[in-house]
Protein backbone atom coordinates (compact mmCIF):
# COMPACT_ATOMS: atom_id res chain seq x y z
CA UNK A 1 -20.04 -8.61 94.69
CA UNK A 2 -21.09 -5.46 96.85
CA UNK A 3 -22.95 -5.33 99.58
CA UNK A 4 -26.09 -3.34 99.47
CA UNK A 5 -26.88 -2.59 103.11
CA UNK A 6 -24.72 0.17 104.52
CA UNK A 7 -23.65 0.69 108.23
CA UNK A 8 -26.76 2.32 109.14
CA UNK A 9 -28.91 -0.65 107.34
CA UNK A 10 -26.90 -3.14 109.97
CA UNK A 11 -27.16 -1.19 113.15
CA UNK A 12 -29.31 -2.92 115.67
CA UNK A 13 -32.55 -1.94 117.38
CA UNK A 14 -31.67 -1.62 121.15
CA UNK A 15 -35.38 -1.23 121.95
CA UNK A 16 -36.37 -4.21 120.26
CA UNK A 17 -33.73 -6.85 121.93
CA UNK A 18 -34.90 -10.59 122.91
CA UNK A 19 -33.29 -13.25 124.53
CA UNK A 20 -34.31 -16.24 122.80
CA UNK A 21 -34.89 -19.86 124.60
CA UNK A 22 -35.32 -22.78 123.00
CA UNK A 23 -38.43 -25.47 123.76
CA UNK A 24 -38.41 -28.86 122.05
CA UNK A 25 -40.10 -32.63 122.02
CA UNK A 26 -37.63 -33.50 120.05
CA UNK A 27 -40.05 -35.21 117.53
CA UNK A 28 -42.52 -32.76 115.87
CA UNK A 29 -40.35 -28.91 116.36
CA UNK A 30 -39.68 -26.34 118.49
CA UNK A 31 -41.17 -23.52 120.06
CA UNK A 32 -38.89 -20.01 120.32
CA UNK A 33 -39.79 -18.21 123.07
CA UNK A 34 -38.41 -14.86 122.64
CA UNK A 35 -38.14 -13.27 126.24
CA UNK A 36 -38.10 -8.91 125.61
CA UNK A 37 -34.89 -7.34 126.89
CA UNK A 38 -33.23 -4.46 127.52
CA UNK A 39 -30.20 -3.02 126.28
CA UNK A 40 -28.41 -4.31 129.65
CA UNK A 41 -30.09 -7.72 129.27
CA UNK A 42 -32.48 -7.28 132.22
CA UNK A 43 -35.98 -8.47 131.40
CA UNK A 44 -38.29 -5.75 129.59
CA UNK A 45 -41.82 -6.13 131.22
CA UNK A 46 -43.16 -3.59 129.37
CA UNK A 47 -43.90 -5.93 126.27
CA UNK A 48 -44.74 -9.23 125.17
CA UNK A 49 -42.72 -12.42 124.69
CA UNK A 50 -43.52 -13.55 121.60
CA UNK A 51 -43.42 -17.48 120.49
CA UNK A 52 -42.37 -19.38 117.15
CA UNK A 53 -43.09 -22.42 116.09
CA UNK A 54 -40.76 -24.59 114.17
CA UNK A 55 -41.14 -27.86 112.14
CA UNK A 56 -40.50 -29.50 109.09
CA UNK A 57 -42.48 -31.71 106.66
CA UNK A 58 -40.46 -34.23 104.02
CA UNK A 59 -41.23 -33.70 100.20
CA UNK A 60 -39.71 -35.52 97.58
CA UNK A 61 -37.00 -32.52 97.20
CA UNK A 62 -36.25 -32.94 100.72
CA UNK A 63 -37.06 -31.29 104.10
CA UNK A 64 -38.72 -28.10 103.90
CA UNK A 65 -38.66 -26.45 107.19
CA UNK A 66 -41.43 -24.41 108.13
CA UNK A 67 -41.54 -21.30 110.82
CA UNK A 68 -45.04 -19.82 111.79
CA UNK A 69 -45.81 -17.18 115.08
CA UNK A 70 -48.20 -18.85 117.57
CA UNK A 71 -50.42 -15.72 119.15
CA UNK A 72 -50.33 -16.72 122.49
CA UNK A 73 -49.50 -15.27 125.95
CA UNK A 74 -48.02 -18.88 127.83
CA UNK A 75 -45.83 -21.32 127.25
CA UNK A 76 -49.04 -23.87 127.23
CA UNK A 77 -50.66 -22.02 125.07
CA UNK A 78 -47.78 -22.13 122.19
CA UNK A 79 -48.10 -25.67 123.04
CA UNK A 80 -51.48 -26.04 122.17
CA UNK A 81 -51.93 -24.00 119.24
CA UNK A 82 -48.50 -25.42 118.10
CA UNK A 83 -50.92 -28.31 115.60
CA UNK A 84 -52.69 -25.70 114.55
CA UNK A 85 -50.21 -23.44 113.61
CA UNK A 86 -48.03 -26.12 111.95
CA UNK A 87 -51.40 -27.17 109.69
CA UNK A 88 -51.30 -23.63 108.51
CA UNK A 89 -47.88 -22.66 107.59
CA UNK A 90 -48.09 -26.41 105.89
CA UNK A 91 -51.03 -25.40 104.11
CA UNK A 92 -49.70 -21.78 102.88
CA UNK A 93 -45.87 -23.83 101.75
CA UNK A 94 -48.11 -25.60 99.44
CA UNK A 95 -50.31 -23.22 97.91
CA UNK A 96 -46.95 -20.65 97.69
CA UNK A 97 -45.52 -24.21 95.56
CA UNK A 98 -48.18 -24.37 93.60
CA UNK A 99 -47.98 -20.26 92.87
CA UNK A 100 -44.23 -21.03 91.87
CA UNK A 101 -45.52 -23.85 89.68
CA UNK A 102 -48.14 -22.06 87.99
CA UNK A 103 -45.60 -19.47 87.27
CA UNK A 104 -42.52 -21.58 85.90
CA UNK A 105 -45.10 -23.03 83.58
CA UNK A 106 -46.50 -20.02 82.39
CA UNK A 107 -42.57 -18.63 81.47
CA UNK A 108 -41.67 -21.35 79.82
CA UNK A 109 -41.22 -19.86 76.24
CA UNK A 110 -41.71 -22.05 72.97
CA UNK A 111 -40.10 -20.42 69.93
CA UNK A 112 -41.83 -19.85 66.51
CA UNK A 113 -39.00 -21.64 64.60
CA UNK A 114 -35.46 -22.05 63.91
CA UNK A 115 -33.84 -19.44 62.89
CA UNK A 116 -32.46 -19.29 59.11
CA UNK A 117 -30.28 -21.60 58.43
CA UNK A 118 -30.89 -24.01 61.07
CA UNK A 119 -33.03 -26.38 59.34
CA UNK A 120 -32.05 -29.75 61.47
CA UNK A 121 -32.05 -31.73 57.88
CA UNK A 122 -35.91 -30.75 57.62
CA UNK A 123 -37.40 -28.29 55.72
CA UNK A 124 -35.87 -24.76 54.92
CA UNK A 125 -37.55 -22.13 57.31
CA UNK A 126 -37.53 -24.17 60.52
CA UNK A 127 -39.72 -26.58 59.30
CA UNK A 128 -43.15 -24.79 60.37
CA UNK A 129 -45.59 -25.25 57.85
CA UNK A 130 -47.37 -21.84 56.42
CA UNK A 131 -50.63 -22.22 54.58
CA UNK A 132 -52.19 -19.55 52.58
C-alpha cells in the first residue's frame, strides 16, 4: 500500500507548536489544555491556549468517544462549559448516526430478478410476474 502524503505533507508547523497537559475527574473526561510554544519550548504569549474536551457515551456497539473545543480563556471556564460542550458533540454523534443510517438504507440495492437460468425451482425468468 503507498503512502499518499509526501515529505513535505509530514513536515511540522514550528509556529503552531503546543505543549499539551492533561486535566481529568476521572469520571465524566478530560480537558486538553494546549499551552502555545515555541520552537525552543518556551511559552508563546503571543496566542491563545486552546482547551478540548473529552468524553465518552456507551451505545449498544460500544464506547463512542467524543472530542469537542470548549471556547474559553481559563481553566474554570473549560470546566464550566465542559456539560455543555459534551451535550453538543453528543447531540451532533447522533444526528451524524442517523445521516449514516439514512444513507446505508437508501444504498441498499434490491435486484429486478434472477438472472437467466437461476430460477431457485420457481418459475423460469426469476420468478417476477409480468402482466400485460
Amino acid at each position: 500500500m503507498a503512502l499518499d502524503k509526501s515529505a513535505e505533507d509530514l513536515k511540522m508547523d514550528s509556529t503552531g507548536l503546543f505543549r499539551e497537559e492533561i486535566i481529568t475527574d476521572r469520571k465524566v473526561g478530560t480537558i486538553r489544555v494546549l499551552h502555545p510554544v515555541t520552537a525552543d519550548g518556551t511559552a508563546d504569549d503571543r496566542r491563545q491556549c486552546l482547551y478540548v474536551g473529552e468524553t465518552q457515551v456507551m451505545t449498544p456497539m460500544g464506547a463512542l468517544p467524543l472530542a469537542f473545543p470548549l471556547e474559553c480563556e481559563t481553566l474554570a471556564d473549560a470546566i464550566e462549559k465542559f456539560a455543555e460542550g459534551a451535550q453538543g458533540a453528543v447531540e451532533r454523534a447522533m444526528n451524524e448516526l442517523q445521516q449514516m443510517r439514512r444513507e446505508a438504507a437508501s444504498s441498499i440495492v434490491i435486484p429486478e430478478g434472477m438472472p437467466p437460468g437461476m430460477t431457485g425451482g420457481g418459475a423460469p425468468g426469476g420468478g417476477k410476474i409480468k402482466l400485460p
